[in-house]
Protein backbone atom coordinates (compact mmCIF):
# COMPACT_ATOMS: atom_id res chain seq x y z
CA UNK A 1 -29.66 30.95 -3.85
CA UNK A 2 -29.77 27.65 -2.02
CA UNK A 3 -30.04 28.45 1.84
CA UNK A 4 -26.64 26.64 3.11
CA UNK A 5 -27.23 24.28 6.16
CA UNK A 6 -25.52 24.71 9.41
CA UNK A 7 -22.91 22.76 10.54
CA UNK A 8 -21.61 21.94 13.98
CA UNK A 9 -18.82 24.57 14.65
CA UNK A 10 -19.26 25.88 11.23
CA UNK A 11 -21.23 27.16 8.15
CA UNK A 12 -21.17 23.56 6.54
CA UNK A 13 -18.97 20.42 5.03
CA UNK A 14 -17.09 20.74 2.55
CA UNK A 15 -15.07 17.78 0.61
CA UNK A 16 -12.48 18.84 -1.27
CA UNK A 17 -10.93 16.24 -3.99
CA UNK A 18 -7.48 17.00 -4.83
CA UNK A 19 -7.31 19.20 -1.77
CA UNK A 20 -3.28 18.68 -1.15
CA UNK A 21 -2.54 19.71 -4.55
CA UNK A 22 -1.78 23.47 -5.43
CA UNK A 23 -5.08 25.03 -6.15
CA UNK A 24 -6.51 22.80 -4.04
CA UNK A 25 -4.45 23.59 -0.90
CA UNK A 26 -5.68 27.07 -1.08
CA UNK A 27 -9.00 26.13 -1.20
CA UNK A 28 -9.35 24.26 1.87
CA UNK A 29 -7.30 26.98 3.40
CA UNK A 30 -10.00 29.48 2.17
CA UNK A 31 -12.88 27.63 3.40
CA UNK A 32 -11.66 26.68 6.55
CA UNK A 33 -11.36 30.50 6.87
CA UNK A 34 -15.12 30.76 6.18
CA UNK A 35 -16.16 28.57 8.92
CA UNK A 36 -16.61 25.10 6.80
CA UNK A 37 -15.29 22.14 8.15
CA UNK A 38 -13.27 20.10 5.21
CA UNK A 39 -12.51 16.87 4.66
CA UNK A 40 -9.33 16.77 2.29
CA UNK A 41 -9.01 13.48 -0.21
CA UNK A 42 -6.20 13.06 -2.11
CA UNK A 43 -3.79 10.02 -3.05
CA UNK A 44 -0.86 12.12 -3.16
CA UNK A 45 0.06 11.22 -6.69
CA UNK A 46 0.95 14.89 -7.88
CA UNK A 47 -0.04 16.77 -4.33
CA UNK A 48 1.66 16.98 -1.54
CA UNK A 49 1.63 17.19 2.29
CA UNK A 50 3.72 20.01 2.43
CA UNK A 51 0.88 21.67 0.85
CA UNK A 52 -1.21 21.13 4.05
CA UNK A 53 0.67 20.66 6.44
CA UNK A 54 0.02 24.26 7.94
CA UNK A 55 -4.14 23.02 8.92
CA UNK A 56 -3.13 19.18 10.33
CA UNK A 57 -1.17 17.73 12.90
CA UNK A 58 1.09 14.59 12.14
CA UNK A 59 -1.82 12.23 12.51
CA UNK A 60 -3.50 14.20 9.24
CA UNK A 61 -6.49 14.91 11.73
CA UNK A 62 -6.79 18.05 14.09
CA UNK A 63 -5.21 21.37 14.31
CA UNK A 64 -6.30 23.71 17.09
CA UNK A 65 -6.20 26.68 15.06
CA UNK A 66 -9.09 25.65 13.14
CA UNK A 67 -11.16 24.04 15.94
CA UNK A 68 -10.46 20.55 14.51
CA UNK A 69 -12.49 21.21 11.21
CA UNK A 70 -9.75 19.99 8.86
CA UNK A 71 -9.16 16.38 8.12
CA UNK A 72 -6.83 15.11 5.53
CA UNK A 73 -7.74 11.50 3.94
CA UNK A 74 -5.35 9.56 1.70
CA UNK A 75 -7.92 8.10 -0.88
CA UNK A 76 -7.69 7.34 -4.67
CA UNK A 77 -11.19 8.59 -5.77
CA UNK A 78 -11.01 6.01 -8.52
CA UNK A 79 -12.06 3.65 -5.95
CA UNK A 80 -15.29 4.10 -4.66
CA UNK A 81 -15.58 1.92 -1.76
CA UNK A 82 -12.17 3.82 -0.29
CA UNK A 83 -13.85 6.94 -0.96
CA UNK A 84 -17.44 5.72 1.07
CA UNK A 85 -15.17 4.61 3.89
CA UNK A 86 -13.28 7.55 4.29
CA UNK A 87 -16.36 10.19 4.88
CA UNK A 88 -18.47 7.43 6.60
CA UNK A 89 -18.03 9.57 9.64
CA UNK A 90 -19.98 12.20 8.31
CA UNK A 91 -23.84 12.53 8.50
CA UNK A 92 -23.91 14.89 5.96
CA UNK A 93 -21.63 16.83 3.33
CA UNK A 94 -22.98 20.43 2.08
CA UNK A 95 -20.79 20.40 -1.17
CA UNK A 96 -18.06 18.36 -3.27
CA UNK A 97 -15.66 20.40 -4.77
CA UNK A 98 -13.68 17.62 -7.59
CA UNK A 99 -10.06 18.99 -7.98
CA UNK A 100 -8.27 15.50 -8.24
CA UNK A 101 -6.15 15.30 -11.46
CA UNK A 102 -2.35 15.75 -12.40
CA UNK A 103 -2.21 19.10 -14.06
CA UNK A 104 0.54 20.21 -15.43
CA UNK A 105 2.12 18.73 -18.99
CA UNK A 106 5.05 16.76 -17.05
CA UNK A 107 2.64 15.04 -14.49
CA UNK A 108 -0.36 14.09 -16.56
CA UNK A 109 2.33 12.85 -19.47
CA UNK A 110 3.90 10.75 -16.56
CA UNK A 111 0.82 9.07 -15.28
CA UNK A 112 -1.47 9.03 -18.77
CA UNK A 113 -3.53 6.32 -17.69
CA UNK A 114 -4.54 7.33 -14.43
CA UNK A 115 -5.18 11.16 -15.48
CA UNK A 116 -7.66 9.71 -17.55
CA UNK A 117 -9.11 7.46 -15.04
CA UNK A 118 -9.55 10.38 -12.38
CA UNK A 119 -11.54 12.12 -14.91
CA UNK A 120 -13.76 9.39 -15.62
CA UNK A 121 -14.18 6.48 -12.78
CA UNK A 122 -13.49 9.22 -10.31
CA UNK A 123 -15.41 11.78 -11.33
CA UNK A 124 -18.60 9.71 -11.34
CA UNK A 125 -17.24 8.40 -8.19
CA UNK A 126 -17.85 11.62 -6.73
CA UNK A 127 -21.03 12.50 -8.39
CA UNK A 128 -22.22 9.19 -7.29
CA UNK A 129 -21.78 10.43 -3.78
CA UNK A 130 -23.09 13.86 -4.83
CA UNK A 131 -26.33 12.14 -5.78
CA UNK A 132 -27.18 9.99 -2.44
CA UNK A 133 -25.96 13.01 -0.52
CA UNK A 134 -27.99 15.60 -2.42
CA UNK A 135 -25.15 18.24 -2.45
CA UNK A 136 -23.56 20.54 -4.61
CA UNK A 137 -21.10 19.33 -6.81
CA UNK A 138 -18.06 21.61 -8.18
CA UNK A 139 -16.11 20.43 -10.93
CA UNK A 140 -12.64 22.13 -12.06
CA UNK A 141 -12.42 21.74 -15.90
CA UNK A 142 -9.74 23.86 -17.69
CA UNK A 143 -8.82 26.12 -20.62
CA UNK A 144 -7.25 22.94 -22.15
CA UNK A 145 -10.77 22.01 -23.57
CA UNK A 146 -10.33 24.44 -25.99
CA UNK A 147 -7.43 22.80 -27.18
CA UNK A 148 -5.36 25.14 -29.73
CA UNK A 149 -8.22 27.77 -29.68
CA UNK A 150 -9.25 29.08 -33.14
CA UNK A 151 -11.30 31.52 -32.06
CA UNK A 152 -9.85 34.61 -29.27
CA UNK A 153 -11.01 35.30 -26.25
CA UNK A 154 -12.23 31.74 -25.66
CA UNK A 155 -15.93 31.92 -24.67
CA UNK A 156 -17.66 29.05 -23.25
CA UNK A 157 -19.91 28.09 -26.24
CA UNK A 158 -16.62 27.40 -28.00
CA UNK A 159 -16.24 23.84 -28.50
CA UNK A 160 -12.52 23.91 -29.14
CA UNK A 161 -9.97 22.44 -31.23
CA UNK A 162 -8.57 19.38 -29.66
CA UNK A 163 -6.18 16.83 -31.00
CA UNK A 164 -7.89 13.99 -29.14
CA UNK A 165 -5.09 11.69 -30.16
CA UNK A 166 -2.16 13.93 -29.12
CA UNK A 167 0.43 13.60 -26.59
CA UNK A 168 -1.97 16.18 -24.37
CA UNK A 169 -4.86 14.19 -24.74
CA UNK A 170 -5.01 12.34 -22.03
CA UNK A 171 -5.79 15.44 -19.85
CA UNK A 172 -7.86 17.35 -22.46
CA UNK A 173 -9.81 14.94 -23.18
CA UNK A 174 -10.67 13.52 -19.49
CA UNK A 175 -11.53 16.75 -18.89
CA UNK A 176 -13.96 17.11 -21.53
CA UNK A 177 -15.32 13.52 -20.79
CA UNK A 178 -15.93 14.77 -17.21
CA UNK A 179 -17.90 17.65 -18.38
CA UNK A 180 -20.03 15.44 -20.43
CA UNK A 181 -20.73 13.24 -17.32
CA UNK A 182 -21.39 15.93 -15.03
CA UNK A 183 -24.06 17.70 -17.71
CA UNK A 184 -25.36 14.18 -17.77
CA UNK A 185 -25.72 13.11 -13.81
CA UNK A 186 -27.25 16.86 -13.53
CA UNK A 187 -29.97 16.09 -16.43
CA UNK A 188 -30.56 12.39 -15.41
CA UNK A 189 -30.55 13.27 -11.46
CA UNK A 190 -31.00 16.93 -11.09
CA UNK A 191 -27.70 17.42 -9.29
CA UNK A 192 -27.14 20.55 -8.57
CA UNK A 193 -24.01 21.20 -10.34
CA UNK A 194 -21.35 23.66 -11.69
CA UNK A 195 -17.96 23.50 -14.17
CA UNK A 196 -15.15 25.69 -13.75
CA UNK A 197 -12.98 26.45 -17.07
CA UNK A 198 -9.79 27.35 -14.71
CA UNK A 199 -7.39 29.21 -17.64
CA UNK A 200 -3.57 29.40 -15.86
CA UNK A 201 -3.45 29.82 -12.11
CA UNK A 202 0.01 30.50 -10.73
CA UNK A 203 1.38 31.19 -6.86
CA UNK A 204 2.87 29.41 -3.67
CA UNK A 205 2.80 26.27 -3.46
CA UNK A 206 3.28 25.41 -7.18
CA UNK A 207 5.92 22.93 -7.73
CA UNK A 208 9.08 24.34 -9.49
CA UNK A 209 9.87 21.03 -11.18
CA UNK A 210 6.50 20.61 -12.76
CA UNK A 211 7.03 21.73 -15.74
CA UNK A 212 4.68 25.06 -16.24
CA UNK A 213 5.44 28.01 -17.49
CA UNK A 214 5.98 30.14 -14.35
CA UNK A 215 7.56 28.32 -11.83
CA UNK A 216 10.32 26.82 -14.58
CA UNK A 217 10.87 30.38 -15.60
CA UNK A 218 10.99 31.64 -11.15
CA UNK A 219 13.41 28.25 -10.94
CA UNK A 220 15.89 29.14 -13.67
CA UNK A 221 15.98 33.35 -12.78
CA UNK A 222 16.50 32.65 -9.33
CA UNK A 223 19.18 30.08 -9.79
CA UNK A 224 21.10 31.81 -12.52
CA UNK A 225 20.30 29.39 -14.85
CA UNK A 226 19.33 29.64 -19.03
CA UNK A 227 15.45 30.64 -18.89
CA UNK A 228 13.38 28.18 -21.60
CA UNK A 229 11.20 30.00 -24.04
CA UNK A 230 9.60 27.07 -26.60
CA UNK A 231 8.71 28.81 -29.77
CA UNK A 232 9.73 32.56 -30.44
CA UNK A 233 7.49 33.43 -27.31
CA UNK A 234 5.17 35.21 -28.89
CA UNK A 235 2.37 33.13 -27.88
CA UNK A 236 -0.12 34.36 -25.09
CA UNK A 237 -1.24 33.12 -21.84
CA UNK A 238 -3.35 34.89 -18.88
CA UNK A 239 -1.97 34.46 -15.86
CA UNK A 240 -4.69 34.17 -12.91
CA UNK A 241 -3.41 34.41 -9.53
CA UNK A 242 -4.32 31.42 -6.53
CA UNK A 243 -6.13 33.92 -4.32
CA UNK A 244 -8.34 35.44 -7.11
CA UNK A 245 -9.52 31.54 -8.43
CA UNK A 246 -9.89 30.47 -5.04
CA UNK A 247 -12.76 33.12 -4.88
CA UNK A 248 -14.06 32.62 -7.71
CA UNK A 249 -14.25 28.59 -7.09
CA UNK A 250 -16.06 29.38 -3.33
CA UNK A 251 -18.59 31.70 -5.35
CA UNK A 252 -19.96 29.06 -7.46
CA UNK A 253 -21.29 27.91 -4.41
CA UNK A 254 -23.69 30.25 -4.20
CA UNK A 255 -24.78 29.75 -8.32
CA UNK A 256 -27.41 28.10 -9.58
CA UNK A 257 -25.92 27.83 -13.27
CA UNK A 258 -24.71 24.54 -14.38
CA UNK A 259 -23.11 25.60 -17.48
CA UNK A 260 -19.09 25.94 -17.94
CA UNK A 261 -17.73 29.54 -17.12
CA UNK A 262 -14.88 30.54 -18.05
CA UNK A 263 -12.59 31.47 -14.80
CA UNK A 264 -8.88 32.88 -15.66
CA UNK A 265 -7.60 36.43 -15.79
CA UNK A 266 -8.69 38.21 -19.10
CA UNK A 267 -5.28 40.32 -19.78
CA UNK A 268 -3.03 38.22 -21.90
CA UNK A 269 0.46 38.24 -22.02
CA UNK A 270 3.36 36.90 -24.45
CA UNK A 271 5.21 34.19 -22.76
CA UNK A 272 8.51 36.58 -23.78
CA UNK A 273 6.67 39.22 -21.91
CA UNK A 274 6.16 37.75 -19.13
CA UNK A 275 9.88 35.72 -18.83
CA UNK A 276 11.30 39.31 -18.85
CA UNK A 277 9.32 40.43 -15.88
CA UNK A 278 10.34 37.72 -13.67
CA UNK A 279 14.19 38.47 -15.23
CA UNK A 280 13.73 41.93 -13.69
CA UNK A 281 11.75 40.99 -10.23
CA UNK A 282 14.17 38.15 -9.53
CA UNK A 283 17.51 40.53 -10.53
CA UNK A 284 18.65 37.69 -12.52
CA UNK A 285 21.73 37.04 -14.95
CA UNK A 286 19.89 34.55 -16.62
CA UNK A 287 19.43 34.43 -20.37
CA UNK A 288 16.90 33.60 -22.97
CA UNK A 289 17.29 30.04 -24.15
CA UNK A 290 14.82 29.20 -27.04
CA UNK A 291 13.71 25.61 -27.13
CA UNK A 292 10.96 24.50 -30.44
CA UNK A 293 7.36 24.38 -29.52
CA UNK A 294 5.83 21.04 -27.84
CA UNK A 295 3.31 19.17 -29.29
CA UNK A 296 -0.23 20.72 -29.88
CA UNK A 297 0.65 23.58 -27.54
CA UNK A 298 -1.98 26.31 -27.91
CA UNK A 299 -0.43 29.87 -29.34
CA UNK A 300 -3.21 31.78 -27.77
CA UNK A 301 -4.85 31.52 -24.84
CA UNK A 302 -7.13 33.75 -23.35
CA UNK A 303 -11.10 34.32 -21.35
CA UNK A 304 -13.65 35.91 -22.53
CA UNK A 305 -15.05 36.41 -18.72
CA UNK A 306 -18.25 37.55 -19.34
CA UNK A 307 -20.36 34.84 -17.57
CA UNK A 308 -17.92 34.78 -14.48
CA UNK A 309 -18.96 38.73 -14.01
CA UNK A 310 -22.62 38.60 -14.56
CA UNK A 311 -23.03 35.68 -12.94
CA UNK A 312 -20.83 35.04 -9.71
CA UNK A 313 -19.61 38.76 -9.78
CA UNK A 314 -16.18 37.83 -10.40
CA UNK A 315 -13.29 39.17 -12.23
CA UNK A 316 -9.58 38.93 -10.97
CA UNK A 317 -7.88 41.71 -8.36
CA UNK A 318 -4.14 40.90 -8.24
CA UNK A 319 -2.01 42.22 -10.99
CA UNK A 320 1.04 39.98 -12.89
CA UNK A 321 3.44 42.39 -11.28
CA UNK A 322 1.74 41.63 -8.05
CA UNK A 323 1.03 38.00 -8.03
CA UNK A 324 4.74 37.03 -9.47
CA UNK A 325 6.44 38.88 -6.59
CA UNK A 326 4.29 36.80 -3.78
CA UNK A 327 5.26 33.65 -5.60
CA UNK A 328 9.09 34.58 -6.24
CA UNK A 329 9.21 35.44 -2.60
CA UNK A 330 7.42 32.40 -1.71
CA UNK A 331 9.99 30.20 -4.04
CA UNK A 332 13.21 32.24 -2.32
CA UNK A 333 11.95 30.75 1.27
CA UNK A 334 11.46 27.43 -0.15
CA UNK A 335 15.00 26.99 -1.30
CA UNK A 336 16.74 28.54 2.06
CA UNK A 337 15.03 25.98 4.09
């Protein structure tokens, strides 16, 4: 276990890439929580201030409830000299956690080109900086390397089945790109590194216009409105909730393996399934309206978690049932302000 260093008015530093996106939001939340101070960098292509705005003032800076340990930095990590000059300030970083990329099907289809460029000029951008620093460096893959899985539960020494000329490839394949550079800057430079497989994470702050599963289906029930189901909805998902991968991302810290596990809630649901039980939590008068399947959509989806247990002692807590009510509550505020 590497011995963390101490930080002035805190356990550490902590950059976090991506940070005012929707995963990454929680994430400097959590940290900030655990004494780091965090340095937030994000161009604001797909995230959003709102995201953050709860740990900075106006001027993206200070907030006195965390002691000041929270800075926001508007910075395209493609770009390395932006991304020297804004942590200059710092003598030293602890660890680089690399969330920056559209996620979702609508964004990364909207900006192709520079999903692909996040997960290639700025992810060695960041493992560049991971090298002269010396630090940890956390990298967020996803499920989507898998592609259309044919094998179930996905384990990590699957290799996947990828169209890598499909309409999703843009995403799958930066993603798997950025694995391959991250195995390679840890065997060329003995980085200490690790790779997160994050399998569907759903929960505040999630944007209901971005085209995922839950928060279309949260939209739609709470405003009355048809609910889409593409195929016959028989095909499966697991649905992690934000708290749960938040923990599991901050306990990779701590692990010295720089292989891909698999993080992602192991029950797996029908997408039918799981439209009904946000029908019945959201009292809705909505109905079913069945829309064909997208292009190269996976029918299965599902972690084999095995690697996340043994080695980070990790498995999810918060149950469907659970997690949907926080984030239907969460979208009900959003739309009476």
């Amino acid at each position: 276990m590497r011995k963390r260093r101490k930080a002035e008015g805190g356990i550490g530093v902590a950059v976090v890439a991506g940070g005012a996106g929707f995963i990454g939001s929680h994430l400097c939340e959590f940290l900030l929580q655990r004494g780091y101070r965090v340095v937030c960098l994000d161009n604001l292509l797909t995230g959003r201030l709102e995201n953050i705005a709860h740990l900075t003032t106006d001027n993206g800076r200070r907030k006195a409830g965390n002691g000041g340990r929270f800075e926001f930095r508007r910075v395209d990590i493609t770009n390395p000299r932006a991304v020297k000059n804004a942590l200059k300030h710092l003598k030293k970083l602890d660890v680089i956690f690399n969330l920056a990329s559209p996620a979702s099907p609508k964004d990364y289809q909207a900006f192709p080109l520079e999903t692909m460029r996040v997960g290639s000029e700025g992810t060695r951008n960041l493992l560049e900086l991971a090298r002269e620093q010396g630090v940890i460096f956390i990298h967020t893959s996803t499920s989507e390397v898998y592609g259309d899985p044919k094998v179930h539960p996905q384990t990590e020494d699957y290799w996947g089945n990828v169209n890598p000329v499909g309409v999703r490839s843009v995403y799958d394949e930066a993603k798997r790109f950025a694995e391959a550079l991250v195995m390679t800057y840890h065997r060329l430079y003995k980085i200490p590194v690790r790779i997160a497989r994050i399998f569907n994470t759903y929960g505040p702050r999630m944007k209901f216009d971005d085209g995922r599963l839950i928060p279309n289906l949260i939209y739609q029930a709470l405003n009355n409105q048809p609910m889409t189901i593409y195929g016959t909805g028989r095909q499966t998902r697991s649905f992690c909730y934000v708290s749960d991968m938040v923990l599991g991302l901050y306990k990779l810290i701590d692990c010295s393996d720089p292989y891909p596990i698999n993080l992602g809630n192991p029950k797996e649901y029908s997408v039918l399934v799981c439209a009904r039980l946000i029908k019945k939590l959201t009292h809705s008068q909505s109905r079913f309206l069945f829309q064909p399947l997208p292009s190269d959509d996976p029918k299965r989806r599902q972690p084999d978690i095995g690697r996340a247990k043994r080695l980070l002692n990790w498995e999810p807590k918060v149950s469907l049932k659970e997690g949907l009510i926080a984030t239907i509550n969460w979208f009900r505020g959003e739309f009476s302000k």
